[in-house]
PDB file of N, CA and C in Angstrom:
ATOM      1  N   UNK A   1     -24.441 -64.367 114.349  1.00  0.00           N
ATOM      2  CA  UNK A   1     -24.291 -65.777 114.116  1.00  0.00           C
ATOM      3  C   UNK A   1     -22.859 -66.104 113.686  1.00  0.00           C
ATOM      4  N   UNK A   2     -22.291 -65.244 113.178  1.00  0.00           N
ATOM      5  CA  UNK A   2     -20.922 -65.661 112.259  1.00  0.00           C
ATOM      6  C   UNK A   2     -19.954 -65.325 113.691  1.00  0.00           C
ATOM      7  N   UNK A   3     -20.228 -64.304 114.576  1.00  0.00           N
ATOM      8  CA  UNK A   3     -19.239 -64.422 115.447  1.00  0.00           C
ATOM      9  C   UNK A   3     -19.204 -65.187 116.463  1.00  0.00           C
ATOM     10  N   UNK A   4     -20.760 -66.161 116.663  1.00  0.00           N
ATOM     11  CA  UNK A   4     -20.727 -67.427 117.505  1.00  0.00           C
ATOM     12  C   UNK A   4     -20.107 -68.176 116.953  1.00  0.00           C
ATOM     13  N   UNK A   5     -19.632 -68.379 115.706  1.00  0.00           N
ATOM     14  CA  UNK A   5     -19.256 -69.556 115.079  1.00  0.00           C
ATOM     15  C   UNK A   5     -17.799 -68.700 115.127  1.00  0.00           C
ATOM     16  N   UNK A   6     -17.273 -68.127 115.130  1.00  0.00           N
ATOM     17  CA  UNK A   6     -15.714 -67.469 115.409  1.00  0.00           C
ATOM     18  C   UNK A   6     -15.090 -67.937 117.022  1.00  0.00           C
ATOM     19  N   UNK A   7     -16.060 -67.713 118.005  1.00  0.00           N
ATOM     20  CA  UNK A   7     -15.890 -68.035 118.913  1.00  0.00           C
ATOM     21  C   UNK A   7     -15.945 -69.614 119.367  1.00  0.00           C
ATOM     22  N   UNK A   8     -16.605 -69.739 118.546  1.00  0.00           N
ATOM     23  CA  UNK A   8     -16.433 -71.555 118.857  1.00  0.00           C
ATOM     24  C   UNK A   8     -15.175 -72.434 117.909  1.00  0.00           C
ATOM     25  N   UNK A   9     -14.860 -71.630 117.039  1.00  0.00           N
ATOM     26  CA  UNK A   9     -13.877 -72.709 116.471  1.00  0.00           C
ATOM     27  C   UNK A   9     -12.920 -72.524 116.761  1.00  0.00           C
ATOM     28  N   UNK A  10     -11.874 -73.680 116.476  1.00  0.00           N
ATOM     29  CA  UNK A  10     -10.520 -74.711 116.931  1.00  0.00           C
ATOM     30  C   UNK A  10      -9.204 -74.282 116.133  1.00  0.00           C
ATOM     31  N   UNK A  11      -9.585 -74.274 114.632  1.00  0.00           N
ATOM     32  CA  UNK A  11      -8.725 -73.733 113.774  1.00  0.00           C
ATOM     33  C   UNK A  11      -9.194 -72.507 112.693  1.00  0.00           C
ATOM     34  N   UNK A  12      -8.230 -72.108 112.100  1.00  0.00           N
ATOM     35  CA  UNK A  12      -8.832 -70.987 111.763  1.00  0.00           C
ATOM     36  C   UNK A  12      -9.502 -70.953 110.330  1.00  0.00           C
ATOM     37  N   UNK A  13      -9.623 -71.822 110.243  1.00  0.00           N
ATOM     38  CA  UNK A  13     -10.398 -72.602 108.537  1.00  0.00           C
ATOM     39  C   UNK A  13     -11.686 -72.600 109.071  1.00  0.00           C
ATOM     40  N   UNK A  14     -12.008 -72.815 110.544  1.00  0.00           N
ATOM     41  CA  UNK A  14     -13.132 -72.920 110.703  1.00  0.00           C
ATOM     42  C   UNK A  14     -13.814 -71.517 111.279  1.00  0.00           C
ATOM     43  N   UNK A  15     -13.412 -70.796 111.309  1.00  0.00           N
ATOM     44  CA  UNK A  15     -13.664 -69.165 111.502  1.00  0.00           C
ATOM     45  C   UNK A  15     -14.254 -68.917 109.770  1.00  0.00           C
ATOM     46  N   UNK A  16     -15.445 -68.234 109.847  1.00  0.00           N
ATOM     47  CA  UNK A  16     -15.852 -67.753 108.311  1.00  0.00           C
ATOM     48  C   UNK A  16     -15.453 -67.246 107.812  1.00  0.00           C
ATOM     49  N   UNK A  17     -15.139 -67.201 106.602  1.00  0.00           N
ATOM     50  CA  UNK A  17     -13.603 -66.656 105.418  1.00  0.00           C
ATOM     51  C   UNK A  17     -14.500 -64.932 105.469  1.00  0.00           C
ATOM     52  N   UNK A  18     -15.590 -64.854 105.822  1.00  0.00           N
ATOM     53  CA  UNK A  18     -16.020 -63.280 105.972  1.00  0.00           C
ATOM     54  C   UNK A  18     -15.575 -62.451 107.170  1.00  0.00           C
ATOM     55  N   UNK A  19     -15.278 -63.227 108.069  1.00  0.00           N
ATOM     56  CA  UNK A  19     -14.787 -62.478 109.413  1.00  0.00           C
ATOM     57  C   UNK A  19     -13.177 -62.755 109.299  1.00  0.00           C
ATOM     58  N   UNK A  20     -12.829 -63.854 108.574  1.00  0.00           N
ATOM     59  CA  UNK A  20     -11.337 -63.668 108.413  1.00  0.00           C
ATOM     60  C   UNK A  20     -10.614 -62.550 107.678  1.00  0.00           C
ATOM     61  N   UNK A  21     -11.669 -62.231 106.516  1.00  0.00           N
ATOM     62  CA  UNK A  21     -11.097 -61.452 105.411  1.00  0.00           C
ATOM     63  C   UNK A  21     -11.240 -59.865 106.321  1.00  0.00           C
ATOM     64  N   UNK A  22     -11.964 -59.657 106.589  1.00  0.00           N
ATOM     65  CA  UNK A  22     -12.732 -58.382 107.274  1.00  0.00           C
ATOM     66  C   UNK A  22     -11.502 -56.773 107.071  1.00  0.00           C
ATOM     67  N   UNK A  23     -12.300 -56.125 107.100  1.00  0.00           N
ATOM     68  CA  UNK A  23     -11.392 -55.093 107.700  1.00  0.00           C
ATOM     69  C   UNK A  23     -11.240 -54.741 108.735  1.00  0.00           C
ATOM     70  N   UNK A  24      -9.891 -54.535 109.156  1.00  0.00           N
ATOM     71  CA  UNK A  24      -9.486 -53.530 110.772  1.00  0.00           C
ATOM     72  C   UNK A  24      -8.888 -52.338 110.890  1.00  0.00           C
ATOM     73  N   UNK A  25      -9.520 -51.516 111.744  1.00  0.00           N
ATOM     74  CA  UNK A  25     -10.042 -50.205 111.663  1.00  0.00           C
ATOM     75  C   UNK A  25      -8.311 -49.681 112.378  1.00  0.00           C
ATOM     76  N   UNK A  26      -7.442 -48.695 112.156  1.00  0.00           N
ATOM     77  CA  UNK A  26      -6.676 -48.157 112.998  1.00  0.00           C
ATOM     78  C   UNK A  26      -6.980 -47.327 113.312  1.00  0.00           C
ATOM     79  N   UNK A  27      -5.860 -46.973 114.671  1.00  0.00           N
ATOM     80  CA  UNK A  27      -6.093 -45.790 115.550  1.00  0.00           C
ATOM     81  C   UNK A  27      -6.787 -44.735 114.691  1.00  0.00           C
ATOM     82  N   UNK A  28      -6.260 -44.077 113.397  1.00  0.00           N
ATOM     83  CA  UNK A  28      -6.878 -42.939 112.994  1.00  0.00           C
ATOM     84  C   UNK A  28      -7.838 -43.042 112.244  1.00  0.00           C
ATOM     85  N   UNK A  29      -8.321 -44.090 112.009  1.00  0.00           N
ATOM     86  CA  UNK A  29     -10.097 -44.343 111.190  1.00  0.00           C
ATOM     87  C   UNK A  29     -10.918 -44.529 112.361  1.00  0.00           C
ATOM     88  N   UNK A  30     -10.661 -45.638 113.330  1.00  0.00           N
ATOM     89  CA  UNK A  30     -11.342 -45.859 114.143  1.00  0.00           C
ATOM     90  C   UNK A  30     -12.612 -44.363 114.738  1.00  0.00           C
ATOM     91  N   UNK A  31     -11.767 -43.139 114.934  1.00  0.00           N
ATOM     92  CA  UNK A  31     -12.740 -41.949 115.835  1.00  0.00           C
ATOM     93  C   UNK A  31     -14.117 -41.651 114.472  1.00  0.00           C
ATOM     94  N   UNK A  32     -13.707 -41.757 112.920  1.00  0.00           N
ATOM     95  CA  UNK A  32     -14.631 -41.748 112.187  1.00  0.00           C
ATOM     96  C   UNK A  32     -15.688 -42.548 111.641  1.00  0.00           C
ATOM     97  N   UNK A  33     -14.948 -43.756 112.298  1.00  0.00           N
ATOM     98  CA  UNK A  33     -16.641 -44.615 111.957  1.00  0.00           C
ATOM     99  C   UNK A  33     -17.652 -44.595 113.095  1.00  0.00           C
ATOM    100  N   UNK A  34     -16.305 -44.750 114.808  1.00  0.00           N
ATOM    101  CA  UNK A  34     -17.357 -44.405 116.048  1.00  0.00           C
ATOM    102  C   UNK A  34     -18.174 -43.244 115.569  1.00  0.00           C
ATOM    103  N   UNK A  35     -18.212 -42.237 115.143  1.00  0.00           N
ATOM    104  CA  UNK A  35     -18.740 -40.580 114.709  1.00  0.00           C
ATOM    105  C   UNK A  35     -19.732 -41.268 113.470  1.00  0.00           C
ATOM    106  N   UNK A  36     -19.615 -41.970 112.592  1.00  0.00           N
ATOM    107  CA  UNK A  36     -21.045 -42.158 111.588  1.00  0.00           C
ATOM    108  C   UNK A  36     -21.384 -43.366 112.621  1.00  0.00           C
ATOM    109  N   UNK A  37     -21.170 -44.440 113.304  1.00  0.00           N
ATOM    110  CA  UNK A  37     -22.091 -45.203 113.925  1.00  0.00           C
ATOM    111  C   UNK A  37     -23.137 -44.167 114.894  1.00  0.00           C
ATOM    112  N   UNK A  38     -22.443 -43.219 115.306  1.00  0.00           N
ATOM    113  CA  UNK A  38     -23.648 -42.720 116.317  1.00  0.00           C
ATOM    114  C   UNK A  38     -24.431 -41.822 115.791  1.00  0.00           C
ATOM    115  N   UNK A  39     -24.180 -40.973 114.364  1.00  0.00           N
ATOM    116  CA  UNK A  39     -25.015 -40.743 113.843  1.00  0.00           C
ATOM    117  C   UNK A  39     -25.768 -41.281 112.885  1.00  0.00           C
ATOM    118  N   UNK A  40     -25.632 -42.779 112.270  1.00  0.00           N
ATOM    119  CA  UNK A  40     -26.002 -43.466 111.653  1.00  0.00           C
ATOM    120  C   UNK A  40     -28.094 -43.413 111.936  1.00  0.00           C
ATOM    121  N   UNK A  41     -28.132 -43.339 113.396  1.00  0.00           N
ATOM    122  CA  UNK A  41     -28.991 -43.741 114.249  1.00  0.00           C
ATOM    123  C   UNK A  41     -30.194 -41.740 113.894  1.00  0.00           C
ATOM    124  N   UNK A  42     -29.600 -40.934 113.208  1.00  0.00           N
ATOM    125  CA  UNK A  42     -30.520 -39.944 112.887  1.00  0.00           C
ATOM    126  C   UNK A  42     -30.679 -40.057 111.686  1.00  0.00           C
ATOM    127  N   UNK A  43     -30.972 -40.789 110.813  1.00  0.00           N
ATOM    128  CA  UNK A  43     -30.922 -40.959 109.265  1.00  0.00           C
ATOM    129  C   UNK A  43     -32.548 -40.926 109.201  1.00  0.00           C
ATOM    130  N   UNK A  44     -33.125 -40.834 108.556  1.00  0.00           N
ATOM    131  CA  UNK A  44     -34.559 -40.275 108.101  1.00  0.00           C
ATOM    132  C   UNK A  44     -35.336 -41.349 106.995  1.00  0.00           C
ATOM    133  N   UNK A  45     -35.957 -42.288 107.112  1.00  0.00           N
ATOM    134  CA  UNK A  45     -36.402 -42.714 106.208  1.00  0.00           C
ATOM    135  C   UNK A  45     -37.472 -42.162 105.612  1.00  0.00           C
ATOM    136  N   UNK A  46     -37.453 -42.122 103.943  1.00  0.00           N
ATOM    137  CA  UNK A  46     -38.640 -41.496 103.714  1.00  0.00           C
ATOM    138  C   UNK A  46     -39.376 -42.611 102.554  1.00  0.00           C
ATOM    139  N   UNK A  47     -40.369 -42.342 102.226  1.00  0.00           N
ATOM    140  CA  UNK A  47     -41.253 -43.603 101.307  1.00  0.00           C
ATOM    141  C   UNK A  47     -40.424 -43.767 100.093  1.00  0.00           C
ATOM    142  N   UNK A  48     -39.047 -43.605  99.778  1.00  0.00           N
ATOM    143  CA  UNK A  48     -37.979 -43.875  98.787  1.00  0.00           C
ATOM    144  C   UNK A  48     -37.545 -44.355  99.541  1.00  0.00           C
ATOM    145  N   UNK A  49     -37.329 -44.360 100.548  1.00  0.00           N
ATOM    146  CA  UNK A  49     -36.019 -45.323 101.312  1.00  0.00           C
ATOM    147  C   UNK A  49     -35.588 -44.328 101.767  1.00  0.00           C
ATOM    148  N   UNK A  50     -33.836 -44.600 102.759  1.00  0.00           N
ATOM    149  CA  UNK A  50     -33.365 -44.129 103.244  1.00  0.00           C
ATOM    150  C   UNK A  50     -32.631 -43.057 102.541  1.00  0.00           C
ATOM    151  N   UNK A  51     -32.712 -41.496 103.234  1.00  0.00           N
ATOM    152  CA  UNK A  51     -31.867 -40.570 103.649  1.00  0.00           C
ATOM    153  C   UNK A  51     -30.268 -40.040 104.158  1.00  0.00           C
ATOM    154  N   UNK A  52     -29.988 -39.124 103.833  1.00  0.00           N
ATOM    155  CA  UNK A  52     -28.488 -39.023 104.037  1.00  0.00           C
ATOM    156  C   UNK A  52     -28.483 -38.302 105.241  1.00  0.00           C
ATOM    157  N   UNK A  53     -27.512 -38.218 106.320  1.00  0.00           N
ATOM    158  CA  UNK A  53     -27.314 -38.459 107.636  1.00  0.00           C
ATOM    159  C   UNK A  53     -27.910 -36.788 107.323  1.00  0.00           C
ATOM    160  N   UNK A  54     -28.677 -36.227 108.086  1.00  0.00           N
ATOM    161  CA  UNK A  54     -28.619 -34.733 108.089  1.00  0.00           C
ATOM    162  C   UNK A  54     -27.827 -33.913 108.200  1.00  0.00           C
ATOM    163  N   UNK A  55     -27.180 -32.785 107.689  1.00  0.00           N
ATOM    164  CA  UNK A  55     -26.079 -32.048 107.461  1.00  0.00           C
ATOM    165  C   UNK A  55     -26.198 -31.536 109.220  1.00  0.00           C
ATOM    166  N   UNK A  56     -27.232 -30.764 110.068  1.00  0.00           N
ATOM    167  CA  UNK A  56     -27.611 -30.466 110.616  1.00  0.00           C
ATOM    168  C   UNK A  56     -26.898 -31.076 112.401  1.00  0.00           C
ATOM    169  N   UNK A  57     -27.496 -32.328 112.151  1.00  0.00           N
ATOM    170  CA  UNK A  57     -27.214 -33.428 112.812  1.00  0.00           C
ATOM    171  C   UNK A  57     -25.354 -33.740 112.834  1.00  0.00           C
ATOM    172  N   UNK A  58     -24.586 -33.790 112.126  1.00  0.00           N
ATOM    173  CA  UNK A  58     -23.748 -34.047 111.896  1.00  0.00           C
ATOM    174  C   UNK A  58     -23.080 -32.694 112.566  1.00  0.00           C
ATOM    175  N   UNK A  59     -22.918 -31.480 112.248  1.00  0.00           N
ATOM    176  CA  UNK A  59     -22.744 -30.105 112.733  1.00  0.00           C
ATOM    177  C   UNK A  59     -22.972 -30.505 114.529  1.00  0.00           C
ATOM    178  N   UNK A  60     -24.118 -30.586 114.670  1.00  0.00           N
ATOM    179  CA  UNK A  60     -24.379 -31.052 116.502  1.00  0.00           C
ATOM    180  C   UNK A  60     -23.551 -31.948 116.567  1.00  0.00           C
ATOM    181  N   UNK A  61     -23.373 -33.080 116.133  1.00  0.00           N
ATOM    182  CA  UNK A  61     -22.467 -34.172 116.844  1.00  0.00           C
ATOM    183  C   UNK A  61     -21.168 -33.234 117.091  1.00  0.00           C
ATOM    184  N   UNK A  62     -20.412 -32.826 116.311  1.00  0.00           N
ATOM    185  CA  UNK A  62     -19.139 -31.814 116.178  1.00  0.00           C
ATOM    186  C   UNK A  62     -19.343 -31.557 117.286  1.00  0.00           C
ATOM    187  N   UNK A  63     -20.175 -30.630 117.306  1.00  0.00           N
ATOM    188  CA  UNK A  63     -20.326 -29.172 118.438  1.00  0.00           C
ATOM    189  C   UNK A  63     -20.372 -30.027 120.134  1.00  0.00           C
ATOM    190  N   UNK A  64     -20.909 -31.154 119.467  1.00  0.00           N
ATOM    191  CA  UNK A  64     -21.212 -31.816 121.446  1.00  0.00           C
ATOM    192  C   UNK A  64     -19.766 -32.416 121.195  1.00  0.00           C
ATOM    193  N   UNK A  65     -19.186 -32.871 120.836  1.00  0.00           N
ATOM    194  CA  UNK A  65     -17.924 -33.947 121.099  1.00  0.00           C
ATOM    195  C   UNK A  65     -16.931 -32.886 121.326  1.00  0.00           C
ATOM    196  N   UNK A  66     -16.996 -31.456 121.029  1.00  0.00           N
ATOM    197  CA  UNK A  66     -16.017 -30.610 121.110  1.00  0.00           C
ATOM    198  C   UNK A  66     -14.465 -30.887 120.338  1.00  0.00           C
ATOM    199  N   UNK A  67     -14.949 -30.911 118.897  1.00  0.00           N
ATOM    200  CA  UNK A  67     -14.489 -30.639 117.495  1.00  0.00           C
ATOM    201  C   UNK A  67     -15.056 -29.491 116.891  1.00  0.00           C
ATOM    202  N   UNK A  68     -13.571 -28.400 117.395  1.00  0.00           N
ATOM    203  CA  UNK A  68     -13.408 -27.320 117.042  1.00  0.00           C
ATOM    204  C   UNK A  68     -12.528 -26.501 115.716  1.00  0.00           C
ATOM    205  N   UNK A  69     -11.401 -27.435 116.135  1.00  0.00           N
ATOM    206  CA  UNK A  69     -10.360 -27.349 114.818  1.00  0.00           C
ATOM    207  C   UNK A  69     -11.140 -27.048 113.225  1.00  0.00           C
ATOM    208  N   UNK A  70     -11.105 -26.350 112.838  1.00  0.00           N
ATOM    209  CA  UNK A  70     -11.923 -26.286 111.450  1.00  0.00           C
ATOM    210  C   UNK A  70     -11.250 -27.559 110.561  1.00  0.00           C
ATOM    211  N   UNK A  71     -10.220 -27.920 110.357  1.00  0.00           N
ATOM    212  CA  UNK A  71      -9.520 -28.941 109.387  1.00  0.00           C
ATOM    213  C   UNK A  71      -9.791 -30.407 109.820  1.00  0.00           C
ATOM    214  N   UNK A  72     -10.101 -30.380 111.455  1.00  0.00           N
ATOM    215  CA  UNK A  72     -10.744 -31.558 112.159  1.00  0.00           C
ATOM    216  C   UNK A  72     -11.882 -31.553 111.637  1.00  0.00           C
ATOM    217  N   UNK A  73     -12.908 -31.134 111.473  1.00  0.00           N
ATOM    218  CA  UNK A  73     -14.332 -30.547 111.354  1.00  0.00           C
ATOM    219  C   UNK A  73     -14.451 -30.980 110.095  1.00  0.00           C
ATOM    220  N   UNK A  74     -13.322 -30.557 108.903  1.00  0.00           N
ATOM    221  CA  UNK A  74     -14.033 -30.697 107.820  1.00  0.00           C
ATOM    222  C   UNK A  74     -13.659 -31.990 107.642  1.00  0.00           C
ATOM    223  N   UNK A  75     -12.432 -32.519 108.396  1.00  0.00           N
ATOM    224  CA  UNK A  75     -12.153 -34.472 107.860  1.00  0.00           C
ATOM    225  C   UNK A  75     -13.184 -35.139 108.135  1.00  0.00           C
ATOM    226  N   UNK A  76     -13.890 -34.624 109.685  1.00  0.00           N
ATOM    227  CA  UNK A  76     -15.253 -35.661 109.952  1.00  0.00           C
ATOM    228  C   UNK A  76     -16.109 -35.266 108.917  1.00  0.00           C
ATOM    229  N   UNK A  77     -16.610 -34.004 108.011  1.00  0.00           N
ATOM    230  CA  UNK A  77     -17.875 -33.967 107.522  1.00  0.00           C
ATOM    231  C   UNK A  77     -17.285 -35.062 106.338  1.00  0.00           C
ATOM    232  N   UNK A  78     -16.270 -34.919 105.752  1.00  0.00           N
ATOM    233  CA  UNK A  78     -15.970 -35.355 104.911  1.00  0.00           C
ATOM    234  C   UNK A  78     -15.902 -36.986 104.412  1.00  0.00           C
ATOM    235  N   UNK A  79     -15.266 -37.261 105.450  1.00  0.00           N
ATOM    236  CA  UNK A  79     -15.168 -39.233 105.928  1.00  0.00           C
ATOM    237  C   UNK A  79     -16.793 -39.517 106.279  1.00  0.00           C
ATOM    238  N   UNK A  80     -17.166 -38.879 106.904  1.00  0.00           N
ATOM    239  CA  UNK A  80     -18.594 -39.617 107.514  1.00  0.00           C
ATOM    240  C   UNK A  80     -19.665 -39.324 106.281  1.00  0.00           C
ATOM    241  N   UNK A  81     -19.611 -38.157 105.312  1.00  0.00           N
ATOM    242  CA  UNK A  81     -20.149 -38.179 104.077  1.00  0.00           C
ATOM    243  C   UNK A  81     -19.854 -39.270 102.936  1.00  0.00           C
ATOM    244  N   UNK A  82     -18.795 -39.776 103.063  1.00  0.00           N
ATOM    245  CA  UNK A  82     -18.267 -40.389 102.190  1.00  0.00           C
ATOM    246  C   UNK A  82     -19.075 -41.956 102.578  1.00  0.00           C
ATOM    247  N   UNK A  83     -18.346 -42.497 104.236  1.00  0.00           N
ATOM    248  CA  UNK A  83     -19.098 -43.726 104.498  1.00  0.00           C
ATOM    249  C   UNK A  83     -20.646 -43.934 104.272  1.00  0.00           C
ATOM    250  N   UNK A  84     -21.297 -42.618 104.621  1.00  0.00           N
ATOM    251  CA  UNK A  84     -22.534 -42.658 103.784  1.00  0.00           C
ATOM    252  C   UNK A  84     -23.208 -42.966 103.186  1.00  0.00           C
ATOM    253  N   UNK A  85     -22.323 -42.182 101.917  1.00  0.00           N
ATOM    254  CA  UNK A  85     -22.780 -42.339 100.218  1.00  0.00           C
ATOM    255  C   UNK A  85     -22.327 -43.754 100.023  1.00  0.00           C
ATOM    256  N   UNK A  86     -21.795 -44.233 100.679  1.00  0.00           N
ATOM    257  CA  UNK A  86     -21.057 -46.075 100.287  1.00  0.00           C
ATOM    258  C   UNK A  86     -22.317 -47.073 100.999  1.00  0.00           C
ATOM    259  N   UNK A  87     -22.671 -46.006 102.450  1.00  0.00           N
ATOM    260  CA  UNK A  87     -24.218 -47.549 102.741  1.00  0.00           C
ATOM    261  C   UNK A  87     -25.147 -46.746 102.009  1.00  0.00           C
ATOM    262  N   UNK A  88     -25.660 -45.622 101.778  1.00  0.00           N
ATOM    263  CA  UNK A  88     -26.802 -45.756 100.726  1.00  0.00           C
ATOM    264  C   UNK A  88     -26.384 -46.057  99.184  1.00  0.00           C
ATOM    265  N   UNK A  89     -25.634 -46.531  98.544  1.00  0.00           N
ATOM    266  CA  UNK A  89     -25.310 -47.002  97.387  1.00  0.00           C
ATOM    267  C   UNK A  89     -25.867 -48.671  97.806  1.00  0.00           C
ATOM    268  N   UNK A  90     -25.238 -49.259  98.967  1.00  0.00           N
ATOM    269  CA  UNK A  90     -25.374 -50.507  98.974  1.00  0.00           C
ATOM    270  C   UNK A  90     -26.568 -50.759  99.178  1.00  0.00           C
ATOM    271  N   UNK A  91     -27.221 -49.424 100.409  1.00  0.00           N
ATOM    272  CA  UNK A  91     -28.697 -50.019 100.313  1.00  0.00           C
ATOM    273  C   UNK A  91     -29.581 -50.235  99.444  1.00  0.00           C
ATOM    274  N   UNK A  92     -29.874 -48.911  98.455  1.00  0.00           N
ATOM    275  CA  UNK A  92     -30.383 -49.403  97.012  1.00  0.00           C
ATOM    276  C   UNK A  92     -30.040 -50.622  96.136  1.00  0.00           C
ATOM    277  N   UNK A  93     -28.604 -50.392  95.969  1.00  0.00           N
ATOM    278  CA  UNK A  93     -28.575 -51.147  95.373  1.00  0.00           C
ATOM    279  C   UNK A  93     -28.887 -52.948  95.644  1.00  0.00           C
ATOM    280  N   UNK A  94     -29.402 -53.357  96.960  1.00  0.00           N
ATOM    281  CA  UNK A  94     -29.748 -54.281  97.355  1.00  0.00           C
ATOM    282  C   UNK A  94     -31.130 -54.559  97.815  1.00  0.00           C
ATOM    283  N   UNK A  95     -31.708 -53.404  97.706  1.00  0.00           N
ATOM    284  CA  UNK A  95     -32.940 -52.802  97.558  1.00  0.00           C
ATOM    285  C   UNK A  95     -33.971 -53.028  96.620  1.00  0.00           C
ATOM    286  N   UNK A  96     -33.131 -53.190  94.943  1.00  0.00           N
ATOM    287  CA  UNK A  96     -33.309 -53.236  93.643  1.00  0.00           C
ATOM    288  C   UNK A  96     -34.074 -54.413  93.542  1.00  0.00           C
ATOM    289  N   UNK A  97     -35.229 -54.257  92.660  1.00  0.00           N
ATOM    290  CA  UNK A  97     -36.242 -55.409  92.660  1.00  0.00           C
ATOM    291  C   UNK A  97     -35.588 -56.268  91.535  1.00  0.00           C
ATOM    292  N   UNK A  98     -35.222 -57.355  91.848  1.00  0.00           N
ATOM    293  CA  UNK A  98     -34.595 -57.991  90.478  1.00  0.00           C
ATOM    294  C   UNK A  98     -35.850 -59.179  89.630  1.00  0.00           C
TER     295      UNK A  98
END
């Protein structure tokens, strides 16, 4: 909805101060969020809620994309662990019965 309304406006006041503010991804973040978006999609829900991406799962993605470099290997476990722990923080915490 917010990017129909980006696409339709005239000036840029009228673009939502959430898609204005936004972040943009560069060349060298960009390959690590594509890498947790596609594993985002093996996450495990269990009757607590959501799960952390499987260690398992994450190892296969490597191995199929052909990320071999060990220092490559450990930036993805590392970044895509991290983005993680930042959406299950948000999910609970929005989760939280107030």
């Amino acid at each position: 909805m917010l990017q129909e309304q980006a696409k339709l406006a005239v000036t840029e006041e009228e673009i939502p101060k959430s898609l204005r503010n936004r972040p943009v991804l560069d060349q060298f973040e960009s390959p690590y969020w594509f890498a947790y978006q596609e594993l985002a999609g093996s996450r495990q829900f269990t009757p607590g809620g959501a799960a952390d991406i499987p260690y398992t799962q994450k190892v296969a993605w490597l191995d199929e994309n052909g990320i071999d470099d060990q220092d490559d290997r450990n930036d993805y476990m590392q970044i895509i662990t991290a983005i993680d722990a930042s959406y299950l923080e948000y999910y609970y915490e929005k989760s939280k019965v107030k």
